[in-house]
Protein backbone atom coordinates (compact mmCIF):
# COMPACT_ATOMS: atom_id res chain seq x y z
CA UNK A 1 105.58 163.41 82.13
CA UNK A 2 106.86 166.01 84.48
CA UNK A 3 107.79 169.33 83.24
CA UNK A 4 111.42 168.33 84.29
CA UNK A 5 111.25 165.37 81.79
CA UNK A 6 110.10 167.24 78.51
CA UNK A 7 113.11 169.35 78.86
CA UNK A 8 114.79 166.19 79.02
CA UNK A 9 113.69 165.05 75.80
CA UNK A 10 114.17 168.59 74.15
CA UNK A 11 117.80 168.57 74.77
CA UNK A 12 118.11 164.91 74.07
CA UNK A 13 116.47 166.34 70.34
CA UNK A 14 118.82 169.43 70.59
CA UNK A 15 121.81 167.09 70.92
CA UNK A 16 120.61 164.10 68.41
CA UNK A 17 120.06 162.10 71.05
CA UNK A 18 117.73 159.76 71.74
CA UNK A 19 115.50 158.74 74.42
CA UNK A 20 114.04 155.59 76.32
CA UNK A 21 111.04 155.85 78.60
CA UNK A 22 112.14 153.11 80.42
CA UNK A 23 109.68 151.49 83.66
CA UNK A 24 106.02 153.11 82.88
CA UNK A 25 103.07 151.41 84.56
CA UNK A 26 100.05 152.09 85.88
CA UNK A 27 99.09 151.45 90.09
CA UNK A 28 95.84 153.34 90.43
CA UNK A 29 93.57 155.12 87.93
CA UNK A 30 92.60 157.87 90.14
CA UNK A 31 94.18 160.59 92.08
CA UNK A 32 93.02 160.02 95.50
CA UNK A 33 92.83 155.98 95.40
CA UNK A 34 89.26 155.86 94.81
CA UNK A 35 87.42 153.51 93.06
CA UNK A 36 87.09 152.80 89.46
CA UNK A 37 85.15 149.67 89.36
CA UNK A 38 83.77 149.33 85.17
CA UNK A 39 86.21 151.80 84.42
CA UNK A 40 89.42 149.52 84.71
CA UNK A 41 89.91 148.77 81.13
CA UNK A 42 88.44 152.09 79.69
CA UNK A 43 91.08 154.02 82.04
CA UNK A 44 93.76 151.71 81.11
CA UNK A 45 93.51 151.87 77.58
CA UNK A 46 93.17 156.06 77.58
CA UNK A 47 96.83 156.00 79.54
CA UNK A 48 98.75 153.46 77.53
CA UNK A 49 97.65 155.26 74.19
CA UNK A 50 98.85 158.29 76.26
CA UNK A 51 101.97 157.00 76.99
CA UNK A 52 102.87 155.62 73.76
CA UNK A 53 101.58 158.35 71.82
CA UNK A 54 105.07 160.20 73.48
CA UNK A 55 106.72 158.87 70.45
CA UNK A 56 104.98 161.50 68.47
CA UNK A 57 104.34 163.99 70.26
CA UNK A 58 104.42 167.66 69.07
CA UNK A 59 103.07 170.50 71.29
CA UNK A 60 104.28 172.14 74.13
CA UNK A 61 106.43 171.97 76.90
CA UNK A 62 105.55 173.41 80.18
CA UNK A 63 107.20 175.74 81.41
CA UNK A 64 108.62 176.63 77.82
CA UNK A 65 107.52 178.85 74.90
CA UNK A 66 106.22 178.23 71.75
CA UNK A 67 105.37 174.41 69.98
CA UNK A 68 108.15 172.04 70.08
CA UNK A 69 108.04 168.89 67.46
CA UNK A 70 109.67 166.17 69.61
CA UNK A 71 108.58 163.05 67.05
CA UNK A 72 111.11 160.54 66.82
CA UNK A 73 113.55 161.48 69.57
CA UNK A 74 111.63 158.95 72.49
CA UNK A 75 112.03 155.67 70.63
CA UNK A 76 111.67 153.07 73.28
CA UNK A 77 108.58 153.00 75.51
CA UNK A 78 108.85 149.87 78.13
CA UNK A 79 105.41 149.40 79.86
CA UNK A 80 105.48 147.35 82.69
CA UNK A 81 101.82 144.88 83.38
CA UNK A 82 102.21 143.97 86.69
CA UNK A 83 99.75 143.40 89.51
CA UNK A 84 101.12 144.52 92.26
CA UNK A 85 98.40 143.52 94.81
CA UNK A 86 99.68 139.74 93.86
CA UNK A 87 103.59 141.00 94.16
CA UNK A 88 106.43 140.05 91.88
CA UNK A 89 105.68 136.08 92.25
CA UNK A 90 101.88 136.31 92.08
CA UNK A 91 101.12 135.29 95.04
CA UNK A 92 98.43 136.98 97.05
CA UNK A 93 99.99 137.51 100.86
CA UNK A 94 98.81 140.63 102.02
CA UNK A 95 101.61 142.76 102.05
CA UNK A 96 100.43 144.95 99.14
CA UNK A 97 97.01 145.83 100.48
């Protein structure tokens, strides 16, 4: 999450509010679109545990001092398993090459 976002979630925690981490999903597993052929399901299991693992998470927040226990205030994650080289209908047309 951007640095933007935890302070989102801190006030949401400040406020007893809580938040949804709505629309998460993976498109590529590396920064500059390279390969990752074997390392598909390794990858994609590291960032969903990442992801989820939010709804514990105690630590810090950039940008911010000290640790911050922020457990319990996300309590929605929606993950999104879509291949978007097929597009929304799964059919394979080109357009998302």
């Amino acid at each position: 999450m951007t640095p933007t976002c935890w302070k989102l979630v801190k006030f949401a925690k400040d406020h007893g509010k809580p938040v949804v981490v709505a629309e998460a999903g993976m498109m590529n597993f590396t920064a500059d679109g390279g390969s990752t052929d074997g390392l598909e399901q390794e990858r994609g299991a590291l960032w969903v545990g990442r992801l989820f693992s939010l709804m514990n998470y105690r630590g810090p927040i950039p940008n911010l001092s000290e640790e911050h226990d922020l457990r319990g205030v996300i309590r929605s994650v929606v993950y999104i398993d879509l291949h978007f080289r097929y597009g929304w209908d799964g059919i394979d047309d080109g357009s998302f090459d």
